[in-house]
Each structure stands twice: as C-alpha cells, then as structure tokens.
C-alpha atoms as a PDB file:
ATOM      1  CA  UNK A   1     -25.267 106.382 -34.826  1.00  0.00           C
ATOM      2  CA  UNK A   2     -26.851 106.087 -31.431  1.00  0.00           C
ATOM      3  CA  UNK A   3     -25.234 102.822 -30.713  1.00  0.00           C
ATOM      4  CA  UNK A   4     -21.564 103.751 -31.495  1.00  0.00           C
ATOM      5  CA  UNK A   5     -21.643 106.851 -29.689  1.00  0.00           C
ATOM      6  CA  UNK A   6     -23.187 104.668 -26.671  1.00  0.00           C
ATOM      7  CA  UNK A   7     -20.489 101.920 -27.532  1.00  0.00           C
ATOM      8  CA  UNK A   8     -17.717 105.023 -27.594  1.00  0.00           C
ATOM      9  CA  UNK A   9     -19.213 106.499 -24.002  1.00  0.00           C
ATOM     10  CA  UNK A  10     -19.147 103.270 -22.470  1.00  0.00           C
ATOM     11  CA  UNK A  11     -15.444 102.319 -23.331  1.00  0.00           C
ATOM     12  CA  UNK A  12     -14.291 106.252 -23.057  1.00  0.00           C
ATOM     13  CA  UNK A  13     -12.456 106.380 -19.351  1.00  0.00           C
ATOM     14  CA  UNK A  14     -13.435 109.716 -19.139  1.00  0.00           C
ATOM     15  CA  UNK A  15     -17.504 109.576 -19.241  1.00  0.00           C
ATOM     16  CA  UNK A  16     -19.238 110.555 -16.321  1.00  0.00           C
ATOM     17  CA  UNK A  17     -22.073 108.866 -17.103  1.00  0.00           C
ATOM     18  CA  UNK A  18     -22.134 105.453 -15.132  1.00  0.00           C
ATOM     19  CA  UNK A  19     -21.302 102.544 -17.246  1.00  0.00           C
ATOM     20  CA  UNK A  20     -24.061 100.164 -15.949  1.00  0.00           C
ATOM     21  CA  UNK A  21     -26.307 102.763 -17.255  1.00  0.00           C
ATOM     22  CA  UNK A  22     -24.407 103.261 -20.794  1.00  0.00           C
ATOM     23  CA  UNK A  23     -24.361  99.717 -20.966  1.00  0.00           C
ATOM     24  CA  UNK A  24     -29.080  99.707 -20.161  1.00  0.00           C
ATOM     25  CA  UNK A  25     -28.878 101.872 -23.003  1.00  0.00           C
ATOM     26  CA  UNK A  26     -26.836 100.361 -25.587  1.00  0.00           C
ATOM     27  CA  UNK A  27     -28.791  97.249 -25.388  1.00  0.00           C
ATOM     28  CA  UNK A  28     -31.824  98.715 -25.831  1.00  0.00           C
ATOM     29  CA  UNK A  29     -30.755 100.747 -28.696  1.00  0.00           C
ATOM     30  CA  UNK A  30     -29.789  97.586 -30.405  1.00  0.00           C
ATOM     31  CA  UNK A  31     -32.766  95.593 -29.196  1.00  0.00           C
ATOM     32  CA  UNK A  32     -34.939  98.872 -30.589  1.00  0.00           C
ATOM     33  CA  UNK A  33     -32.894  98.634 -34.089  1.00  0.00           C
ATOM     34  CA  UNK A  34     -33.643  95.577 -34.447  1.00  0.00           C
ATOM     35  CA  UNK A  35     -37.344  95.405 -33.864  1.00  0.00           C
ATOM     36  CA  UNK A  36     -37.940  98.135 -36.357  1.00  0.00           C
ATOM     37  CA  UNK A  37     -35.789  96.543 -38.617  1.00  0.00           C
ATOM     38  CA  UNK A  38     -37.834  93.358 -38.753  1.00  0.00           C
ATOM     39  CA  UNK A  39     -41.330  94.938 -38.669  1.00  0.00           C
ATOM     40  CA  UNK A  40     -39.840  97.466 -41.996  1.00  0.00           C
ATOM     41  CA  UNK A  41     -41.172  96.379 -45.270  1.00  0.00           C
ATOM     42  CA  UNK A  42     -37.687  97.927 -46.888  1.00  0.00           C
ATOM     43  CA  UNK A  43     -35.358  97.355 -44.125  1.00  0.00           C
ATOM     44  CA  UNK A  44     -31.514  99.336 -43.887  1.00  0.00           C
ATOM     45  CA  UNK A  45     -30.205  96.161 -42.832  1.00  0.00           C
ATOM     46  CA  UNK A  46     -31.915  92.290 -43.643  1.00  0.00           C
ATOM     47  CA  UNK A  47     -31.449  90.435 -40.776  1.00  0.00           C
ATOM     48  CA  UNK A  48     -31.015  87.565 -42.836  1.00  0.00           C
ATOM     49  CA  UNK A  49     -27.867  89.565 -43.927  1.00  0.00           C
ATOM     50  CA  UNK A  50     -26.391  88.696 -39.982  1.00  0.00           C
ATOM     51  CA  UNK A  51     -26.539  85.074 -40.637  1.00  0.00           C
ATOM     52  CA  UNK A  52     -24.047  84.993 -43.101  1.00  0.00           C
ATOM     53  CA  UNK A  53     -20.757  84.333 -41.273  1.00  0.00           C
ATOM     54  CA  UNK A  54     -18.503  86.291 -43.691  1.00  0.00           C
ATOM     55  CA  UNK A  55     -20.842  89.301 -43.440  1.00  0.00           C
ATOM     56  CA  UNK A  56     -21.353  89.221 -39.774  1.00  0.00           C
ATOM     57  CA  UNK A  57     -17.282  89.046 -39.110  1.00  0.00           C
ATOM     58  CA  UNK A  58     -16.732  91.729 -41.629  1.00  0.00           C
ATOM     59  CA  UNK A  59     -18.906  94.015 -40.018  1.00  0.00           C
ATOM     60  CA  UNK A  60     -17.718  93.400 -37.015  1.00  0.00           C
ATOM     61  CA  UNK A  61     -14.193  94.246 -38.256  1.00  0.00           C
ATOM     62  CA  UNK A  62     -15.433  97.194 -40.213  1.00  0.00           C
ATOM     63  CA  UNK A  63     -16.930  98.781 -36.703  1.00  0.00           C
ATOM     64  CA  UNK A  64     -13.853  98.209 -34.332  1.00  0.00           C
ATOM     65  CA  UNK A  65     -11.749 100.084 -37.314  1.00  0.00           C
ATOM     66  CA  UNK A  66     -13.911 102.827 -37.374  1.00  0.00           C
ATOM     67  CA  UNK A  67     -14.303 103.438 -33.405  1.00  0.00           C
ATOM     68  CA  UNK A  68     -10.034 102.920 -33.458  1.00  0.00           C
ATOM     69  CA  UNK A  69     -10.332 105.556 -35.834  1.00  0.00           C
ATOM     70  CA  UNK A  70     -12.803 107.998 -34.066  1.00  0.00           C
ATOM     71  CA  UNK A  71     -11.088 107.527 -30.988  1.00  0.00           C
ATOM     72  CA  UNK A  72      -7.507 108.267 -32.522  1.00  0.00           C
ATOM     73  CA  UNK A  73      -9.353 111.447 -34.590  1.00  0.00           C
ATOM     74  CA  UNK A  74     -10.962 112.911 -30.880  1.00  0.00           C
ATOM     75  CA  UNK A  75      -8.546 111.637 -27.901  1.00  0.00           C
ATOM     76  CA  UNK A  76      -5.174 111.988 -29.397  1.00  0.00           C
ATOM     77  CA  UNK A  77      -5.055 115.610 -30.333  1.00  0.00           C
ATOM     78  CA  UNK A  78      -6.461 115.973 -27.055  1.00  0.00           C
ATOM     79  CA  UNK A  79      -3.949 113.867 -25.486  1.00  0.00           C
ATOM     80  CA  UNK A  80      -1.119 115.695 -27.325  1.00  0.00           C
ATOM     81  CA  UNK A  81      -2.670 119.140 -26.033  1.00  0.00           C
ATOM     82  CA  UNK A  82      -2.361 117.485 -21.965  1.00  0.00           C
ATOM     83  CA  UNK A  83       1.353 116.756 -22.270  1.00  0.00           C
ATOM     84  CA  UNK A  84       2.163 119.593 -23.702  1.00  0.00           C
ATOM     85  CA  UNK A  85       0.533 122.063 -21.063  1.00  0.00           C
END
C-alpha cells in the first residue's frame, strides 16, 4: 500500500512533495518489503515467486491496471469538476 501510493505521488503532476525525495522513499519501501519478506518464516509474497517470468510480467501488468484505474477513479472526476467551473 505504501509503495503504490509513493509510486502514485511520484507520477501525480500535482504533488508538492519533491520527486527526488518520493523517489528516496519508494526505494526504500521496496528495499524494506523485501527484507522482511525474506527474513518471514510465512512470507505474503515468496521471492522465489519473482523469478518466474510469467508471474513477474503478470504482476507487473496487474499493477499498471490498477494505478490506470486509481488514477481514472481520483483525477478524472476532478478533472471534469475544473472544466466545468
């Protein structure tokens, strides 16, 4: 959760947070999920899991649908709301 919303502040034009520092951030949030992943005894995701190239590209797929769809959900109403005022 705390790496899409990173991933969604860093691509949002609109952030005043700087993107160098969104960007610190969202690596260390992955590098963090990671590291507890592999120390876990009963891990959310196996890491073994990644190096399947079907899996990896599916997820991958799977998240850029979802932030189209969060984006469209949030900025678009919004949007729709600016030209019309």
């Amino acid at each position: 959760m705390v790496v899409t919303t990173l991933l969604l502040l860093l691509l949002s034009p609109e952030s005043v947070i700087d993107n160098a520092t969104l960007a610190v951030a969202l690596v260390v949030s992955i590098v963090l999920l990671v590291v507890v992943e592999r120390r876990a005894t009963d891990p959310m995701i196996p890491m073994r899991v990644l190096t399947l190239p079907g899996y990896t590209i599916s997820v991958l797929l799977i998240m850029c649908s979802q932030l189209l769809m969060f984006a469209v959900l949030v900025y678009l109403p919004l949007q729709m709301q600016w030209q019309q005022a």
